[in-house]
C-alpha atoms as a PDB file:
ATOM      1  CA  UNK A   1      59.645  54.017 379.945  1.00  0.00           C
ATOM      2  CA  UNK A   2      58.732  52.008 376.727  1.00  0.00           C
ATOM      3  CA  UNK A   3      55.031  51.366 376.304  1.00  0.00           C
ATOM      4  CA  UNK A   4      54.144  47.864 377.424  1.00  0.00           C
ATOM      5  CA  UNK A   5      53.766  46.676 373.809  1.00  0.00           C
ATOM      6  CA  UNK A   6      56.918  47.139 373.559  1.00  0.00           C
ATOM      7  CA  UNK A   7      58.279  45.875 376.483  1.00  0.00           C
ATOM      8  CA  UNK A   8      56.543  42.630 375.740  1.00  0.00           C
ATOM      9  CA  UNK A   9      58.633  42.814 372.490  1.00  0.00           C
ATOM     10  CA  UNK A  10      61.743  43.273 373.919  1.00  0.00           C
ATOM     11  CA  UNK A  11      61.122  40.274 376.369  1.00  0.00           C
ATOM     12  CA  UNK A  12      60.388  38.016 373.479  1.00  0.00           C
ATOM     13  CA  UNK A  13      63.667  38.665 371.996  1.00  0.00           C
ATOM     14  CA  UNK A  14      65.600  37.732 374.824  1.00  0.00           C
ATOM     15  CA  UNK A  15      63.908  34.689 375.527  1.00  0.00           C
ATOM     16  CA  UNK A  16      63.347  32.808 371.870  1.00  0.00           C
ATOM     17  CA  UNK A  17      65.606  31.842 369.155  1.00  0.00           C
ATOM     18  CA  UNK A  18      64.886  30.664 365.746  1.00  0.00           C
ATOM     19  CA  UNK A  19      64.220  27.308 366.982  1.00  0.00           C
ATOM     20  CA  UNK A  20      61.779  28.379 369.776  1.00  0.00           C
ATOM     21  CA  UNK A  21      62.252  29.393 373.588  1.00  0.00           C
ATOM     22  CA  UNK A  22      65.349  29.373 375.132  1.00  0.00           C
ATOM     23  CA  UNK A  23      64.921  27.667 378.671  1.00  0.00           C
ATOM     24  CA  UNK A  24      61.628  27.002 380.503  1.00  0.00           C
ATOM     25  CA  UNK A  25      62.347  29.931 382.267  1.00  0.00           C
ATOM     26  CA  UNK A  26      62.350  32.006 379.177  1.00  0.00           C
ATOM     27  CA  UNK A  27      58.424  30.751 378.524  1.00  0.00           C
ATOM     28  CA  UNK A  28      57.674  31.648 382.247  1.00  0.00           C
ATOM     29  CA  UNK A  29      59.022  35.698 381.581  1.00  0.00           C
ATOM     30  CA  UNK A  30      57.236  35.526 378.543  1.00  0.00           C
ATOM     31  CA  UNK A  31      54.475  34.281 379.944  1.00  0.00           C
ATOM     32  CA  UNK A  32      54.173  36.771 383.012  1.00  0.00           C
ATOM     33  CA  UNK A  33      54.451  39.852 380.693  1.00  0.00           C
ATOM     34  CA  UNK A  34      51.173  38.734 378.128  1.00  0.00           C
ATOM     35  CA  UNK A  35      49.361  38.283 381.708  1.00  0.00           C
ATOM     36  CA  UNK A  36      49.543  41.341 381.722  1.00  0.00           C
ATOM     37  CA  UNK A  37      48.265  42.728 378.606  1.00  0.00           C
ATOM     38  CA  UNK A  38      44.982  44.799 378.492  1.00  0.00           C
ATOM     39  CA  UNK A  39      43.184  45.820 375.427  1.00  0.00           C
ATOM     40  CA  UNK A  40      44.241  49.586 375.728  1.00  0.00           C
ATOM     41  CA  UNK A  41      47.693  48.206 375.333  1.00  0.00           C
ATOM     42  CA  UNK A  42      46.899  47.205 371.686  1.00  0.00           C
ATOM     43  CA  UNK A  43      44.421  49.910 370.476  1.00  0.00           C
ATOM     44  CA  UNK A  44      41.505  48.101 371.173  1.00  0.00           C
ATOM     45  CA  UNK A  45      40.041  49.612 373.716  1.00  0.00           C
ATOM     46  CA  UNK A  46      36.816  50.677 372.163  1.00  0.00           C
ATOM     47  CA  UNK A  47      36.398  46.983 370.866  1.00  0.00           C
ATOM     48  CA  UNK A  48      36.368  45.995 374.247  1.00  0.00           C
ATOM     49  CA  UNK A  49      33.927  48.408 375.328  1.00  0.00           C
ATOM     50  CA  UNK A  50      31.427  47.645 373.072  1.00  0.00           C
ATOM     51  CA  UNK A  51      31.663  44.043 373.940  1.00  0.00           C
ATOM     52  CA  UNK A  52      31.081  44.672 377.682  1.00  0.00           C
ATOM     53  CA  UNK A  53      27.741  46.796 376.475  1.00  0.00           C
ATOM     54  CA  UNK A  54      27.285  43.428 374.139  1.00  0.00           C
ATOM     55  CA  UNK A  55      23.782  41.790 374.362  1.00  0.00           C
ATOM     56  CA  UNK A  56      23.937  39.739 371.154  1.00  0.00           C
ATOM     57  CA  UNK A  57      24.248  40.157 368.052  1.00  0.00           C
ATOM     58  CA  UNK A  58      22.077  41.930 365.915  1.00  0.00           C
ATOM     59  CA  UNK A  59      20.468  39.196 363.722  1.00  0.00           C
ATOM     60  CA  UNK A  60      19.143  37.940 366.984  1.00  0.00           C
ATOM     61  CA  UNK A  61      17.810  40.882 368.289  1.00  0.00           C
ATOM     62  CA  UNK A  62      16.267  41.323 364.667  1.00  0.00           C
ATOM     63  CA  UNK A  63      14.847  38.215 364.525  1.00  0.00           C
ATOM     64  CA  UNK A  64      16.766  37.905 361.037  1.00  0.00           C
ATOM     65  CA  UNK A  65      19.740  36.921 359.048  1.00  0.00           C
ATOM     66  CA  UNK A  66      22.730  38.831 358.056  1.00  0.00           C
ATOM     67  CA  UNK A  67      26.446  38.274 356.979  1.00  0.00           C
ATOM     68  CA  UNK A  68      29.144  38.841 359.791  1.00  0.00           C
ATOM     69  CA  UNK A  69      32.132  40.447 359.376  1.00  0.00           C
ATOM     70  CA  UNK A  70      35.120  38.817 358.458  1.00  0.00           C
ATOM     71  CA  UNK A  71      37.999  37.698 361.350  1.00  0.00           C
ATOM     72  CA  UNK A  72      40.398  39.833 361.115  1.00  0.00           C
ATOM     73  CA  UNK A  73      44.453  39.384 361.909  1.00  0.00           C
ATOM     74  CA  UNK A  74      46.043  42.352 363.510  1.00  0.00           C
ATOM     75  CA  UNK A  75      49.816  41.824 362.582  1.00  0.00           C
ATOM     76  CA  UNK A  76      52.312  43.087 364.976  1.00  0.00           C
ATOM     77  CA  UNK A  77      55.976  41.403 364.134  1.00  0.00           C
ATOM     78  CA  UNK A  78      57.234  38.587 362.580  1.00  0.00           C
ATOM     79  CA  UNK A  79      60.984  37.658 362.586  1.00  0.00           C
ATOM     80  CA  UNK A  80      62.605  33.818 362.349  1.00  0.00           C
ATOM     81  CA  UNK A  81      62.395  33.774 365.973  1.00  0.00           C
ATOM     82  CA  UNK A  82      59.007  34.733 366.727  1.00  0.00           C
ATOM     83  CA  UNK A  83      55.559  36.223 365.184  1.00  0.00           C
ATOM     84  CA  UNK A  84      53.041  38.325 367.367  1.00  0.00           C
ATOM     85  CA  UNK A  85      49.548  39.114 366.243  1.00  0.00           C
ATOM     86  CA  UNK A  86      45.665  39.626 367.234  1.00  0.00           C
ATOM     87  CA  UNK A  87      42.792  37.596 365.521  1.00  0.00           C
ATOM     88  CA  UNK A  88      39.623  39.404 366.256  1.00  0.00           C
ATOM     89  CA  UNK A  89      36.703  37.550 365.643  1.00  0.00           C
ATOM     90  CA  UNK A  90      32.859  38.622 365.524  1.00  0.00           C
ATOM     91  CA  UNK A  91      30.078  36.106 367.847  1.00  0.00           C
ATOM     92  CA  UNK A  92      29.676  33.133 366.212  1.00  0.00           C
ATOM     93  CA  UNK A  93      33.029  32.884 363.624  1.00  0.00           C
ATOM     94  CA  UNK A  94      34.896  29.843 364.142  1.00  0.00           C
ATOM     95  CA  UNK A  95      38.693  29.028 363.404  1.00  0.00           C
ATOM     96  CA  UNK A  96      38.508  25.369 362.576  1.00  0.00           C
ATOM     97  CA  UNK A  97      41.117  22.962 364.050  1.00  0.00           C
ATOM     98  CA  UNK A  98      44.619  24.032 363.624  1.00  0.00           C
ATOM     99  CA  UNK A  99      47.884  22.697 364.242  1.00  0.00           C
ATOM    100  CA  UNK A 100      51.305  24.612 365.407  1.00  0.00           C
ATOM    101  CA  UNK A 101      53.703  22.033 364.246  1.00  0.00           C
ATOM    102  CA  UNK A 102      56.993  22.472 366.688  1.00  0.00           C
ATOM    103  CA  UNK A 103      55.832  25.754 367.471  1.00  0.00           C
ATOM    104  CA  UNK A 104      55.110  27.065 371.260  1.00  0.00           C
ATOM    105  CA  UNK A 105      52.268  29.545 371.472  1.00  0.00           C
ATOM    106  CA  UNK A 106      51.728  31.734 374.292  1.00  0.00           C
ATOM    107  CA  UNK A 107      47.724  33.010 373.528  1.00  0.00           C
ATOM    108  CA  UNK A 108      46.063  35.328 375.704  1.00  0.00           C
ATOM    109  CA  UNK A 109      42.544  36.305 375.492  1.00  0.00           C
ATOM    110  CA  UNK A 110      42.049  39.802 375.849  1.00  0.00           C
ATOM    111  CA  UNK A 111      38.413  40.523 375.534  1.00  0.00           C
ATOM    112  CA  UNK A 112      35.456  38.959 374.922  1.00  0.00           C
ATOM    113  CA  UNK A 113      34.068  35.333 375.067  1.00  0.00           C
ATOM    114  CA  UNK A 114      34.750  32.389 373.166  1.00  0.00           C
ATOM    115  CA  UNK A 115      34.950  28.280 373.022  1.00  0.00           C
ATOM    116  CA  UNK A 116      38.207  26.496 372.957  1.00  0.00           C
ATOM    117  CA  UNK A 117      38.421  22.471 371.701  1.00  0.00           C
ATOM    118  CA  UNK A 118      42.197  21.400 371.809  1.00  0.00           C
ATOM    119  CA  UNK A 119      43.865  18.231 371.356  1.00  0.00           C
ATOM    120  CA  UNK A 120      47.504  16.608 371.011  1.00  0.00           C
ATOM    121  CA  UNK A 121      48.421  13.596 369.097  1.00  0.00           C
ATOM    122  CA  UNK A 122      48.477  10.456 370.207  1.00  0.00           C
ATOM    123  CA  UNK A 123      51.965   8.441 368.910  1.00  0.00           C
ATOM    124  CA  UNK A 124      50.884   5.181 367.896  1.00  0.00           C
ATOM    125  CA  UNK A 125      54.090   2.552 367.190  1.00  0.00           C
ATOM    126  CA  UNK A 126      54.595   2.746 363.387  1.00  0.00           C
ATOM    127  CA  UNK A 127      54.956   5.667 360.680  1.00  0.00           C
ATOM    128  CA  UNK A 128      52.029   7.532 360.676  1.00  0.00           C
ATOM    129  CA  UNK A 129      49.978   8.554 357.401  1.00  0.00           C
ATOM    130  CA  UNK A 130      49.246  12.079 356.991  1.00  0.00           C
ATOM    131  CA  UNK A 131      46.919  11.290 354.296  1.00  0.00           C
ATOM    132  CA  UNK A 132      44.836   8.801 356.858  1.00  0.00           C
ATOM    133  CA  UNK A 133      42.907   9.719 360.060  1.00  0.00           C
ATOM    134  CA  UNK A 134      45.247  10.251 363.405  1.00  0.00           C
ATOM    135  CA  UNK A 135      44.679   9.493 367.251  1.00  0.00           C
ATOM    136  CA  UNK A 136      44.404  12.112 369.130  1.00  0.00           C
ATOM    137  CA  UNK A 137      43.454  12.940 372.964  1.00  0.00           C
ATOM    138  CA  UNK A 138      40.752  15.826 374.182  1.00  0.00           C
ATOM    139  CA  UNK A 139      43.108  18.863 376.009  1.00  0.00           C
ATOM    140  CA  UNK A 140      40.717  21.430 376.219  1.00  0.00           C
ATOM    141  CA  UNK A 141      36.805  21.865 375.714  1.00  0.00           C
ATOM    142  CA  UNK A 142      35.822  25.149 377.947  1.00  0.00           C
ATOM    143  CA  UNK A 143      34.390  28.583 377.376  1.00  0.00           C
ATOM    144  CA  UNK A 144      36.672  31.457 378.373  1.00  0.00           C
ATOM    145  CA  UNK A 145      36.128  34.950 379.350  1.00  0.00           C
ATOM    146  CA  UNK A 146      38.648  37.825 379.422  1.00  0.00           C
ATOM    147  CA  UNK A 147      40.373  38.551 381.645  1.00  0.00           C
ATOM    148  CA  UNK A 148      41.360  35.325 381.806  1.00  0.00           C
ATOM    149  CA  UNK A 149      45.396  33.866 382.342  1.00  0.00           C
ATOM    150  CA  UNK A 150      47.641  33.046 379.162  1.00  0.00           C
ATOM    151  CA  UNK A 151      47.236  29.540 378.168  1.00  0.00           C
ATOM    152  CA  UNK A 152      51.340  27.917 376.092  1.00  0.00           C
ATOM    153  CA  UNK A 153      51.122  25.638 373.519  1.00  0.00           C
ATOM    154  CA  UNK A 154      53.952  23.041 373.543  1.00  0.00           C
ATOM    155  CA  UNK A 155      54.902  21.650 370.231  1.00  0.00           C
ATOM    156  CA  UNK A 156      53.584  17.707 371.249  1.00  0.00           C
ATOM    157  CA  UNK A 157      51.085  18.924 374.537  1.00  0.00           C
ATOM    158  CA  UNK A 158      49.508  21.496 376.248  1.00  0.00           C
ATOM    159  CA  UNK A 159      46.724  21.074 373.371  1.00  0.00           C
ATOM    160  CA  UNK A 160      48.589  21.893 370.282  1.00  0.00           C
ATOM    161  CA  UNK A 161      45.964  21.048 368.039  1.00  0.00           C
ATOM    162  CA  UNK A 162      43.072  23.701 368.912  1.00  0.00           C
ATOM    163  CA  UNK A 163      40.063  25.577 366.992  1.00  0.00           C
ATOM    164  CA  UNK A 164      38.189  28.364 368.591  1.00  0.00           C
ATOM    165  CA  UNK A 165      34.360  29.587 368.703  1.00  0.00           C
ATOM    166  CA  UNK A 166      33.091  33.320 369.239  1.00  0.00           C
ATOM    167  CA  UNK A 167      30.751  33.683 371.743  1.00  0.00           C
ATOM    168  CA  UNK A 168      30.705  37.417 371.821  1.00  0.00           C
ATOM    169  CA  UNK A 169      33.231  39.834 369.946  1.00  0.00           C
ATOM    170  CA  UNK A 170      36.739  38.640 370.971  1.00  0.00           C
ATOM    171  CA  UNK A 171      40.196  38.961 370.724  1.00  0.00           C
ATOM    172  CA  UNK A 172      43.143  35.948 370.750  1.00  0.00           C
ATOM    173  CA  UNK A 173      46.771  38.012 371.528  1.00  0.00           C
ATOM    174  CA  UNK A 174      49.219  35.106 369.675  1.00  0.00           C
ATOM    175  CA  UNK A 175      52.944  34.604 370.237  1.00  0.00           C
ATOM    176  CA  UNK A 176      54.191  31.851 367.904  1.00  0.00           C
ATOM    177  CA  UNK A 177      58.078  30.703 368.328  1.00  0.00           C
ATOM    178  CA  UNK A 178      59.135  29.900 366.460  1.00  0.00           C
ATOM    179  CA  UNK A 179      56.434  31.612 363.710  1.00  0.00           C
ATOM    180  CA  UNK A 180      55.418  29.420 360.693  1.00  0.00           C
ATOM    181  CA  UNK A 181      57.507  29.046 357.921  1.00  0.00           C
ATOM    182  CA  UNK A 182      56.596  26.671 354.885  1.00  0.00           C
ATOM    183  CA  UNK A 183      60.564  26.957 353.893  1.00  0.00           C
ATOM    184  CA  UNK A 184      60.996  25.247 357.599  1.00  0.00           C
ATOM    185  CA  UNK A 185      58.257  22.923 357.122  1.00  0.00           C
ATOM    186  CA  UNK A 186      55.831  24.750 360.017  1.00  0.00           C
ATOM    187  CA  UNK A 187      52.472  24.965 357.441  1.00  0.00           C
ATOM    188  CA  UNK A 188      49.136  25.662 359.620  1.00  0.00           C
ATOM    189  CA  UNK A 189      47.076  21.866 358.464  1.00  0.00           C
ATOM    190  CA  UNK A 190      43.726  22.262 359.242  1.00  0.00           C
ATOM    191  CA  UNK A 191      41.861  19.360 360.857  1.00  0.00           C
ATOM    192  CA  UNK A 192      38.250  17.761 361.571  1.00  0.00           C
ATOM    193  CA  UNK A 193      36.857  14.847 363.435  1.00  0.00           C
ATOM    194  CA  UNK A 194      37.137  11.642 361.191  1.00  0.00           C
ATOM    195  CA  UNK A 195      33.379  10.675 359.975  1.00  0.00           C
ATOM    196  CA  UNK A 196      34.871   6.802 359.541  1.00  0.00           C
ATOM    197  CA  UNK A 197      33.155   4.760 361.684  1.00  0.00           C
ATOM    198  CA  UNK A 198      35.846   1.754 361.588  1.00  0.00           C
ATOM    199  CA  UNK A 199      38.393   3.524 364.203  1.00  0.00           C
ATOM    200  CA  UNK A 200      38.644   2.296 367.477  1.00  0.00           C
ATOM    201  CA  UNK A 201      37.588   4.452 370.596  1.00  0.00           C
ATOM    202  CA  UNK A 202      40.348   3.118 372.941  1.00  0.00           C
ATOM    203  CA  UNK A 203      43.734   0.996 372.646  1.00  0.00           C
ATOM    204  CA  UNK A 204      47.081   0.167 374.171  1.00  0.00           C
ATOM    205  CA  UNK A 205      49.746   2.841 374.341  1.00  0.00           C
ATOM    206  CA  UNK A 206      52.613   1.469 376.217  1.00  0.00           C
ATOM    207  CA  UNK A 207      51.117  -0.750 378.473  1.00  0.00           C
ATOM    208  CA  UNK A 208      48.092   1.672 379.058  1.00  0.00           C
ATOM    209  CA  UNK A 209      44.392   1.688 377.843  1.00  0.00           C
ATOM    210  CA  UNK A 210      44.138   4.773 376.154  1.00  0.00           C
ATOM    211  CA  UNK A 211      39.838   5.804 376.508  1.00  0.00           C
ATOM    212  CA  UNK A 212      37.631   8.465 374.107  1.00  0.00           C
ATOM    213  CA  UNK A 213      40.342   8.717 371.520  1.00  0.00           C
ATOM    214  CA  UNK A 214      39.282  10.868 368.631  1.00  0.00           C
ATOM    215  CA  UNK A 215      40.381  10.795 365.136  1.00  0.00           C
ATOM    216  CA  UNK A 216      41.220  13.739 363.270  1.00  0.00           C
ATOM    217  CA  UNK A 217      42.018  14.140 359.687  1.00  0.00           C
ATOM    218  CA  UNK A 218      42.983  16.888 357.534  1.00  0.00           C
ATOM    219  CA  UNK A 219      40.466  19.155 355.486  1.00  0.00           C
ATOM    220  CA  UNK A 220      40.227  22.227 353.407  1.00  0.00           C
ATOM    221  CA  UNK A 221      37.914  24.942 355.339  1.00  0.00           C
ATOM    222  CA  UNK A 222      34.887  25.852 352.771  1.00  0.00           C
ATOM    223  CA  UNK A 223      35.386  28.698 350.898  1.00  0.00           C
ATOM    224  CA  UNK A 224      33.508  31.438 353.365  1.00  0.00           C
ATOM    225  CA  UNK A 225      36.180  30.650 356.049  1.00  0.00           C
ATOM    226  CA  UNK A 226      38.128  33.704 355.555  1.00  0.00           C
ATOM    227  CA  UNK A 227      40.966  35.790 357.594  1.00  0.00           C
ATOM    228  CA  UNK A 228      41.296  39.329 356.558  1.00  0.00           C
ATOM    229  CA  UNK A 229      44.491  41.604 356.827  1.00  0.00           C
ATOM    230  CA  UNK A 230      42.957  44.264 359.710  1.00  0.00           C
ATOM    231  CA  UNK A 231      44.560  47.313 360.680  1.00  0.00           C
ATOM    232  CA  UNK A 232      46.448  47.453 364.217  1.00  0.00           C
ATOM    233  CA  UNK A 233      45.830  50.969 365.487  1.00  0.00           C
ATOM    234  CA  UNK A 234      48.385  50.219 368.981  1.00  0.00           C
ATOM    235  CA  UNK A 235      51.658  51.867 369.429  1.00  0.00           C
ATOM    236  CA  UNK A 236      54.330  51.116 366.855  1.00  0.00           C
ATOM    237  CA  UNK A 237      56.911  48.360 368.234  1.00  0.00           C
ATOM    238  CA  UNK A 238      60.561  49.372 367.584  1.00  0.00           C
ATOM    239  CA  UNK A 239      63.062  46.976 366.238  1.00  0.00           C
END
């Protein structure tokens, strides 16, 4: 039988296409099968011990100061259907705000702790400025632990719009369908809370008094914010 890397492939394949999933079934299967994923199923099983021996990290326990290491992308496949990677992050790294423009994610935390602060845009009547502030609503603001279940990203809800904080060592398991693609218009925009203080906290949306709206607006992440190539050590997925 084919590892379960594998077989995790070979279930993406038959339920994307290059313009994402193929039926809402489709996301369940895929779904079901990164539910199941464990860290020994990637090569990261000693991570994952260390971080359940983890009692903080060492400039803490020092009483001191010292550089982390970088986050590091584990890259497992990318086609024009679908991409699948790991982003392993040491305590305390953040990946700012991030869109998946008409993308689905399926993203599966396989060990470790970390924060989660999603949103989705809000459509206000009229073209919208990409150069101004947006609307958009709070999704998500929790801390997970693994094992915990697969949370899907819909292109326009399910909290599309998300950044993540390490808590201890972790590791984020990504599906993206379809993957990003600058050709195809899917660039990853990076986003922060407007400082403007002339934006209104609530308004009408179809009829409805829309509360605790937040404003988001694009930015370039400072220099130090960096993602490093890493080297995935799990069992080779055929093609």
């Amino acid at each position: 039988m084919p590892c379960y890397i594998q077989r995790l492939y070979n279930t993406c394949q038959a339920s994307v296409s290059p313009n994402g999933p193929v039926s809402d079934e489709a996301i369940e299967r895929v779904r079901a099968k990164l539910d199941k994923i464990k860290p020994s199923d990637v090569g990261l099983e000693q991570e994952a011990q260390l971080v359940r021996s983890w009692s903080g990290p060492a400039s803490e326990r020092n009483g001191g100061h010292q550089s982390l290491p970088p986050i590091k992308y584990l890259h497992l496949h990318e086609c024009d259907r679908f991409s699948i990677g790991i982003f392993c992050m040491p305590p305390t790294s953040i990946i700012p705000l991030h869109n998946h423009p008409g993308m689905t994610v399926w993203s599966k935390l396989i060990y470790g702790t970390l924060y989660v602060n999603s949103y989705d845009w809000l459509d206000l009547p009229g073209a919208a400025d990409p150069l101004q502030a947006r609307p958009a609503k709070l999704v998500k603001d929790v801390q997970m632990t693994a094992p915990s279940p697969t949370t899907i990203l819909y292109p326009t809800s399910g909290g599309n719009i998300h950044c993540f904080r390490a808590v201890t060592p972790c590791a984020i398991f990504d599906i993206l369908s379809p993957p990003y693609s600058s050709e195809n218009g899917r660039h990853c925009t990076y986003f922060r809370k407007s400082p403007r203080r002339d934006l209104p906290g609530e308004f009408q949306l179809d009829g409805d008094t829309v509360s605790e709206v937040t404003w988001l607006e694009e930015f370039q992440p400072s220099d130090d914010f960096v993602i490093r190539r890493g080297l995935y050590k799990g069992p080779v997925i055929r093609t």
